[in-house]
Protein backbone atom coordinates (compact mmCIF):
# COMPACT_ATOMS: atom_id res chain seq x y z
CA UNK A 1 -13.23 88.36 -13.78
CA UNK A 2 -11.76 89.00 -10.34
CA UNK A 3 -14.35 87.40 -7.95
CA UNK A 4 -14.52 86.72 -4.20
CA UNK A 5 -16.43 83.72 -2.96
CA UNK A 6 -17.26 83.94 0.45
CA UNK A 7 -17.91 80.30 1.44
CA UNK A 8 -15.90 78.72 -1.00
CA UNK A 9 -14.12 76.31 1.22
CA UNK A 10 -17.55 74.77 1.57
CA UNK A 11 -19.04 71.85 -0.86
CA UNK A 12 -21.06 73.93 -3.22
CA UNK A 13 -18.46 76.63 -3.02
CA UNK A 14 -15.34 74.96 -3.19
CA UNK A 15 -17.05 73.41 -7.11
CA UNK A 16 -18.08 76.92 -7.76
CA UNK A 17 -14.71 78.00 -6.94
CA UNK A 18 -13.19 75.10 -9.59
CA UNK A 19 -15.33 76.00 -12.42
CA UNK A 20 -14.74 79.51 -11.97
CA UNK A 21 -10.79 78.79 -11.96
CA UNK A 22 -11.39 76.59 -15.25
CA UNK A 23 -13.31 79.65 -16.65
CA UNK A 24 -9.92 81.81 -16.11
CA UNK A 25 -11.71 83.84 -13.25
CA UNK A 26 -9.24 85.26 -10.78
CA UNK A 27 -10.69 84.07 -7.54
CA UNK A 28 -10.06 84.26 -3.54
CA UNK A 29 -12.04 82.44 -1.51
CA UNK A 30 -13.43 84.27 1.69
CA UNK A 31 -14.45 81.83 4.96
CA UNK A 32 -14.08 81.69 7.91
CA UNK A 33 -13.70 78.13 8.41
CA UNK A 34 -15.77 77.05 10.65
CA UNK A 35 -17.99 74.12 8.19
CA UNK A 36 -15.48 75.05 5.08
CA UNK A 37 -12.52 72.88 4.40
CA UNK A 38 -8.87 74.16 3.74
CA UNK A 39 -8.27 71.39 1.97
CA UNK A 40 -11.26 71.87 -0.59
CA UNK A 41 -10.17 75.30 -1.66
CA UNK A 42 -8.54 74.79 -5.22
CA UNK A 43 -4.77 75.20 -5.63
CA UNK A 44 -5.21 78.36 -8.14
CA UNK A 45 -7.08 80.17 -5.64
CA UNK A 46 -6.06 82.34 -2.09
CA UNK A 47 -7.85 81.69 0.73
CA UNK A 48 -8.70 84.64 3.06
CA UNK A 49 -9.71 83.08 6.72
CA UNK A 50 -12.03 85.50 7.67
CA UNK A 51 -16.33 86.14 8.39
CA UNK A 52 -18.61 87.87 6.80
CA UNK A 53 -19.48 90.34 9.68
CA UNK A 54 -15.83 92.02 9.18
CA UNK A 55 -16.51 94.37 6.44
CA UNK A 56 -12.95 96.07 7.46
CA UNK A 57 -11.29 92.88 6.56
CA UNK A 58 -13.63 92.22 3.41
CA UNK A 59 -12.92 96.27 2.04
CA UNK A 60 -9.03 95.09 2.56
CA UNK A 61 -9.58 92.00 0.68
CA UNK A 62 -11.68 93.96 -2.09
CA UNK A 63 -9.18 96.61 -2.51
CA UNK A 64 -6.43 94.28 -3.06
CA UNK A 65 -7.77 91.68 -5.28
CA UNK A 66 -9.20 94.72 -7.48
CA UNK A 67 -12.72 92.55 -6.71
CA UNK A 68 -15.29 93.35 -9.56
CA UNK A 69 -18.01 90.70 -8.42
CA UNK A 70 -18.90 88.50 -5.20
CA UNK A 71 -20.37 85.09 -4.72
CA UNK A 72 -21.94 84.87 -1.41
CA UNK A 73 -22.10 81.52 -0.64
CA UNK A 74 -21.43 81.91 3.45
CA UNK A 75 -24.28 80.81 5.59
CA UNK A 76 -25.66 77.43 8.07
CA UNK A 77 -28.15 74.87 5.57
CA UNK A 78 -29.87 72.61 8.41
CA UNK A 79 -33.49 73.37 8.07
CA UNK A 80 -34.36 71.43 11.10
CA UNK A 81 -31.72 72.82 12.90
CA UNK A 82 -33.20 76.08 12.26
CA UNK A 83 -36.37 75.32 13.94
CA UNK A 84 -34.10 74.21 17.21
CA UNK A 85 -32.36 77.41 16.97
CA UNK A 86 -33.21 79.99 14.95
CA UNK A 87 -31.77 82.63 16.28
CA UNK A 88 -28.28 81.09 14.88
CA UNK A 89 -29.57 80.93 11.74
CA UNK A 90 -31.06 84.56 11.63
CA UNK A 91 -27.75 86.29 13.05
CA UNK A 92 -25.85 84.35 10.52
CA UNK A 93 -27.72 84.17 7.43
CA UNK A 94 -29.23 87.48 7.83
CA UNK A 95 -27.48 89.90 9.94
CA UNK A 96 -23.76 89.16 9.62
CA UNK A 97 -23.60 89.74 6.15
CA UNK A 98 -24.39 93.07 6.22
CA UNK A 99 -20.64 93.72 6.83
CA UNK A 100 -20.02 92.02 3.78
CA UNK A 101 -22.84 94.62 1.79
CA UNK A 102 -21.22 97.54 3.45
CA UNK A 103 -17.97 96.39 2.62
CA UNK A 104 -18.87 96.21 -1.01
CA UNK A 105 -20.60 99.61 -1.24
CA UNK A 106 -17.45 101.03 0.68
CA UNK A 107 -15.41 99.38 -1.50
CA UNK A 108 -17.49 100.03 -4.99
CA UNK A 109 -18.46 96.38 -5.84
CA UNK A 110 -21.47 96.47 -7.13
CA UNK A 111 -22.29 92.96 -8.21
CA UNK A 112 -23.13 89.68 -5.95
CA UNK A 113 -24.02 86.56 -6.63
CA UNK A 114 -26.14 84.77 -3.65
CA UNK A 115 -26.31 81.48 -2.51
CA UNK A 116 -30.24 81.80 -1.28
CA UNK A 117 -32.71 78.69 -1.47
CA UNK A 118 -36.07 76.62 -2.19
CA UNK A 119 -37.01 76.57 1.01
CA UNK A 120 -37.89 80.45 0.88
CA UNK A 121 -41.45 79.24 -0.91
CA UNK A 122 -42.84 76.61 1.68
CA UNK A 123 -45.61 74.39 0.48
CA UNK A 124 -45.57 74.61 -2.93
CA UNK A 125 -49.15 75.61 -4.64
CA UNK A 126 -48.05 73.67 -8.05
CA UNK A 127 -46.67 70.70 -9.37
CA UNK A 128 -43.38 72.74 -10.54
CA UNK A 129 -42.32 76.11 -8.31
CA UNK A 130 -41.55 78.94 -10.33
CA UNK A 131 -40.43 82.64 -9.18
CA UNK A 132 -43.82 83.64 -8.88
CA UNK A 133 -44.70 81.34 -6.14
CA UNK A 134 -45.80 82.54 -3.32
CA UNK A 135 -42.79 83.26 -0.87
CA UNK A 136 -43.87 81.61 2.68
CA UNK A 137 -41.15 79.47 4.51
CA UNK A 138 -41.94 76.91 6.70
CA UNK A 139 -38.99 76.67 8.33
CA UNK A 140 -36.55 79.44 10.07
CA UNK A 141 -33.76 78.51 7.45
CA UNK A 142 -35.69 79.65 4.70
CA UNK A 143 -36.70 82.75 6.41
CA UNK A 144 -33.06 83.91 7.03
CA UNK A 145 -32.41 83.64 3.32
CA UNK A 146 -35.59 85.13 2.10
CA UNK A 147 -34.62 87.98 4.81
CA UNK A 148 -31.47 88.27 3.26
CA UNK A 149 -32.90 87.99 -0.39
CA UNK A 150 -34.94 91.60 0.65
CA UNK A 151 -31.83 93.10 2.28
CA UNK A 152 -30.34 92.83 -0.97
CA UNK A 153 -33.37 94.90 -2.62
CA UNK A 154 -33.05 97.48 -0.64
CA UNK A 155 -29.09 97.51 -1.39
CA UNK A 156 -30.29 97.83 -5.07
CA UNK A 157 -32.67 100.30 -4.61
CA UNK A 158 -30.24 102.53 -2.49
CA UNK A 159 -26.89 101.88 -3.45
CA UNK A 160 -27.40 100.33 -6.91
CA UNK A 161 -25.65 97.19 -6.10
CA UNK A 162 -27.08 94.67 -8.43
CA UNK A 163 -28.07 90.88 -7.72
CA UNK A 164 -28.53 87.42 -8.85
CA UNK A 165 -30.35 85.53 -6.62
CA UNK A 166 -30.83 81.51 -7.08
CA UNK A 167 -32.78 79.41 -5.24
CA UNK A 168 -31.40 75.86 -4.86
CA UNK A 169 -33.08 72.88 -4.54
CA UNK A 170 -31.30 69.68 -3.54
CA UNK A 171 -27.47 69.98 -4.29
CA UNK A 172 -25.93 66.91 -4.77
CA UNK A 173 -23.42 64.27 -6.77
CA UNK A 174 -19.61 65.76 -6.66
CA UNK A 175 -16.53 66.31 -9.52
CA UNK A 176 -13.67 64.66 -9.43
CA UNK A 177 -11.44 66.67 -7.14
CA UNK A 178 -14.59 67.63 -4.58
CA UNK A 179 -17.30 66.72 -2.93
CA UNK A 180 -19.37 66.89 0.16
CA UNK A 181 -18.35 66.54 3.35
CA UNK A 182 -20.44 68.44 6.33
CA UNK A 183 -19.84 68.15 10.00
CA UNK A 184 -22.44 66.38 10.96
CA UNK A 185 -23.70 65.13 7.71
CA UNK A 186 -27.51 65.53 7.64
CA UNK A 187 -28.27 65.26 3.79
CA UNK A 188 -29.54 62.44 2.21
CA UNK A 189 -27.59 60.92 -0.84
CA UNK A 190 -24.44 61.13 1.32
CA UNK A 191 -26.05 59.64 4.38
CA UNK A 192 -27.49 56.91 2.46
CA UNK A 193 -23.65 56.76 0.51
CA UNK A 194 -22.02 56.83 4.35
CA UNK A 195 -24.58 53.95 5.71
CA UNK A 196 -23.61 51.75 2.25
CA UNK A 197 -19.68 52.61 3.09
CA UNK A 198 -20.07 50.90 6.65
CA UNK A 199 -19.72 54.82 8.53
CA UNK A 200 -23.41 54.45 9.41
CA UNK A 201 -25.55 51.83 11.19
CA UNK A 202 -28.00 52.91 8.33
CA UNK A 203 -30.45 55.66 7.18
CA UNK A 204 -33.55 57.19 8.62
CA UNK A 205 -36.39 57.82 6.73
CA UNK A 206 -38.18 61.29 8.40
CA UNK A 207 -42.09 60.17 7.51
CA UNK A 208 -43.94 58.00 5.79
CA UNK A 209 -47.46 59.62 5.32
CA UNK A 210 -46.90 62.64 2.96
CA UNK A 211 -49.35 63.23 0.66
CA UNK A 212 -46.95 61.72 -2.14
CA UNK A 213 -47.25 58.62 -4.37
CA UNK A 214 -45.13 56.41 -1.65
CA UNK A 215 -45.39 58.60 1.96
CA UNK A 216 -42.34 60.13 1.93
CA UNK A 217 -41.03 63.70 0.66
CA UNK A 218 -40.10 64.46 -2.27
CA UNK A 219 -37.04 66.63 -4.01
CA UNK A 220 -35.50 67.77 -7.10
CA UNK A 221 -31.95 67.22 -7.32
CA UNK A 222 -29.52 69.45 -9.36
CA UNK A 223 -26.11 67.77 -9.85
CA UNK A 224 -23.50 70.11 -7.89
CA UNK A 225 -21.21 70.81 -11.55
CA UNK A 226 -24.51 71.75 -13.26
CA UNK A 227 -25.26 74.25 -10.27
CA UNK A 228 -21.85 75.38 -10.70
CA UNK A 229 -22.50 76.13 -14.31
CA UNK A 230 -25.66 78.36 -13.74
CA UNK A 231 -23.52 80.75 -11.20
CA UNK A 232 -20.93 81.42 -14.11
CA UNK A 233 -23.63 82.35 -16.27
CA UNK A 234 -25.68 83.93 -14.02
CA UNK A 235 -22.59 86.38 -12.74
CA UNK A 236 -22.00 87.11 -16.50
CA UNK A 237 -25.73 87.93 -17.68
CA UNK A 238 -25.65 90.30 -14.36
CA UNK A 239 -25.67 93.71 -15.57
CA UNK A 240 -28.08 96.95 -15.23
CA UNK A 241 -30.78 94.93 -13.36
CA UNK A 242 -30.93 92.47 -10.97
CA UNK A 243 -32.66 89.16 -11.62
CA UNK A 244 -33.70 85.65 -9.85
CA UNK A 245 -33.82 82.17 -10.63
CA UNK A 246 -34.82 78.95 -9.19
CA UNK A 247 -32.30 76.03 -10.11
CA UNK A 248 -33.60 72.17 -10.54
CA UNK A 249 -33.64 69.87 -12.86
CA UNK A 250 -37.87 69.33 -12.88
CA UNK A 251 -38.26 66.55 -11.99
CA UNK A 252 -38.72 64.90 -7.73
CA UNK A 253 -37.64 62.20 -6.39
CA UNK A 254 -38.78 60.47 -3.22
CA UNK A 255 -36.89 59.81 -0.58
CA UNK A 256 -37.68 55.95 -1.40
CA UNK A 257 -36.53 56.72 -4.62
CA UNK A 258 -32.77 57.98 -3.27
CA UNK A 259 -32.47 54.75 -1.25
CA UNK A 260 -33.15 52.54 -4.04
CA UNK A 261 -31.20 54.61 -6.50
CA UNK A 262 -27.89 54.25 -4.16
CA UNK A 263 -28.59 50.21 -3.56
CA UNK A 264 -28.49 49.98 -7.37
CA UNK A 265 -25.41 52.08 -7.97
CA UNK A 266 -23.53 50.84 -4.87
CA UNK A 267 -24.57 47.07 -5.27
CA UNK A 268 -25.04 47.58 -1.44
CA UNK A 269 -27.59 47.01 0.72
CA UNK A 270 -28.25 49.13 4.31
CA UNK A 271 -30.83 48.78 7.24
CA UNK A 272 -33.55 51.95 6.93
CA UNK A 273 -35.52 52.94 9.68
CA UNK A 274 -38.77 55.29 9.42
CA UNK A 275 -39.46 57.26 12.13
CA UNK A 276 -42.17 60.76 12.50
CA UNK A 277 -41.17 63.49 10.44
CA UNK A 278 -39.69 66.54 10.81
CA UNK A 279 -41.02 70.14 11.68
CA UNK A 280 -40.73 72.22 9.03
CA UNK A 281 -40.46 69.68 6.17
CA UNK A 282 -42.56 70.68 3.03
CA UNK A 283 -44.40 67.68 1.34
CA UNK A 284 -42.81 67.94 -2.32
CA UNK A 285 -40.36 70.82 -3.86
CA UNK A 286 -39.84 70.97 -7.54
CA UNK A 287 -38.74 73.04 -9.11
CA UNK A 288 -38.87 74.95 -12.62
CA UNK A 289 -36.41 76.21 -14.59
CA UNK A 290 -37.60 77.95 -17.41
CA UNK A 291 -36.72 81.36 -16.32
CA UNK A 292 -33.04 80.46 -16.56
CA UNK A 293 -33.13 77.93 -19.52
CA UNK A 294 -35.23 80.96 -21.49
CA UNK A 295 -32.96 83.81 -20.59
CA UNK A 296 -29.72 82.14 -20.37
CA UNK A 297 -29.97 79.04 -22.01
CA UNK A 298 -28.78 77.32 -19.14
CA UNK A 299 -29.81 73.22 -19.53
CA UNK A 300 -28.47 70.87 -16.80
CA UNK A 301 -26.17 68.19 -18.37
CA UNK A 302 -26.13 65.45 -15.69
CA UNK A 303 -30.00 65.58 -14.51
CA UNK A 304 -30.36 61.59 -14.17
CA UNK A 305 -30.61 60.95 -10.51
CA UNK A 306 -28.27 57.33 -10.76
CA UNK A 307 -25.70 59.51 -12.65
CA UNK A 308 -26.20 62.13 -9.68
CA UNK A 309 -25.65 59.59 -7.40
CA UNK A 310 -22.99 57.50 -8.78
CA UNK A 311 -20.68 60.39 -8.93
CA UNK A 312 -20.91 61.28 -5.23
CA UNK A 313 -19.97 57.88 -4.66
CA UNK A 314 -17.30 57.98 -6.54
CA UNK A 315 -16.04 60.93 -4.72
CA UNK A 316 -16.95 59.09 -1.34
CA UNK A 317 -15.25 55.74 -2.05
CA UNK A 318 -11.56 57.86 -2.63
CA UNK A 319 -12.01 59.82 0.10
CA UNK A 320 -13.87 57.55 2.76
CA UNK A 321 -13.19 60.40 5.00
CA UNK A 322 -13.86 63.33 3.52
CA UNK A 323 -11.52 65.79 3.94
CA UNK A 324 -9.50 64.41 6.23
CA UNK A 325 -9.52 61.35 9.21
CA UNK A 326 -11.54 63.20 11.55
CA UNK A 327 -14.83 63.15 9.90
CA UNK A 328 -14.61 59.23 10.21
């Protein structure tokens, strides 16, 4: 399949980008560059430097590549940062890539992929979020997706340009080649990886009096490759209607838990400090998957949390700084 992936020179992308490559997909990554990496786009596929908001450039790129699908993967992740600024987050998340939907109705591309999020629920009402929770963000970021997520309805409805939309929870872990590297870093399993590495005086813990079994919050994380895996299966099940998933492995994990987990696979220890929390922090998100295991058999294959772990530090320990000396 001939597929662009706008955001693929960022960390989930750029393993997106490799699995699709390995699948025998024809791919160009779209990006503008400004949190993506040149160096983490794979050596099989172009790189386009360009944003989202230039549907003349995207049409171009469509046209030539013969594009039969997009993975839209473009958009700012900070969650707090979002309730600093949120008109960043709303112009980017939900208004610029309307060039890229115009683009692809201009161009007749009538399938995407898109990158969209937990955080679009909020507080969850039980144990395990499914896609009937109720959709209520408590936090700008999650807003801008959800936003986003009902732009592309309407697209559907209109234009007949057909969907996937899958709601991450906590990305993490890395493959062999790639890994994650923002600028700054503000998630936890490669804080707590930087701080045991010597890049970080240590890690902060953001509240200790959730309603959770040790005060803190708690998350499911989804190792990055097994992520990976449900996009390629998602963007081939995609077909006369469009469809949504949420993506976890089931199971939470406290922040607590993450510290301890990366002392035991690092053999490191590192100073923690707790301080208040955050705005906009939900208590626990978990997430599950049945939708996607029943309808596409999709099963994660590394869902242990020290496994999850242990491979981003393998990824951190060979490259100490990321993608290249100045994120030291």
């Amino acid at each position: 399949m001939k597929i662009v992936i706008t955001g693929g020179a960022g960390y989930i992308g750029s393993i997106v980008s490799e699995m699709c490559v390995e699948s025998g997909d024809d791919v160009v990554i779209f990006d503008n560059l400004s949190t993506g990496h040149r160096e983490s786009v794979h050596q099989d596929a172009r790189l386009v430097v360009g944003d989202v908001a230039d549907a003349a450039l995207l049409a171009r790129t469509f046209q030539e590549q013969g594009t039969e699908a997009v993975i839209h993967m473009a958009g700012f992740i900070e969650a707090g940062e979002s309730m600093q600024n949120p008109g960043k987050y709303f112009l980017n998340n939900s208004c610029r890539p309307l060039g890229l939907l115009d683009a692809m109705h201009a161009s007749g591309v009538s399938k995407i992929l898109f990158s969209s999020t937990a955080a679009i629920f909020g507080e969850p009402e039980e144990d395990l979020i499914d896609e009937q929770h109720t959709l209520a963000p408590t936090n700008a970021y999650g807003e801008s997706k959800l936003v986003f997520e009902r732009m592309l309805d309407w697209y559907d409805s209109i234009y007949g340009i057909k969907h996937a939309a899958l709601r991450y929870f906590n990305a993490a872990g890395a493959s062999a080649s790639w890994g994650e590297d923002h600028r700054p870093e503000s998630h936890l399993i490669p804080l707590v990886l930087k701080a045991a590495l010597g890049q970080r005086p240590g890690v902060e813990i953001y509240g200790t009096d959730y309603p959770t079994p040790d005060g803190t919050c708690v998350r499911d994380y989804i190792h990055v490759r097994d992520l990976a895996q449900a996009h390629l299966l998602a963007l081939r099940h995609l077909g006369q209607q469009s469809i949504h998933y949420n993506l976890g492995n089931g199971t939470g994990y406290s922040v607590r838990e993450v510290i301890d987990t990366a002392r035991e696979v690092t053999g490191i220890d590192f100073a923690v400090r707790e301080t208040g929390r955050r705005e906009g922090d939900p208590a626990i998100l978990v997430a599950s998957s049945q939708a996607i295991s029943q309808d596409l058999g999709w099963q994660p294959e590394h869902p242990a949390l020290k496994d999850i772990v242990a491979s981003a530090w393998k990824w951190h320990q060979n490259h100490p700084s990321g993608y290249g000396p100045e994120a030291s």
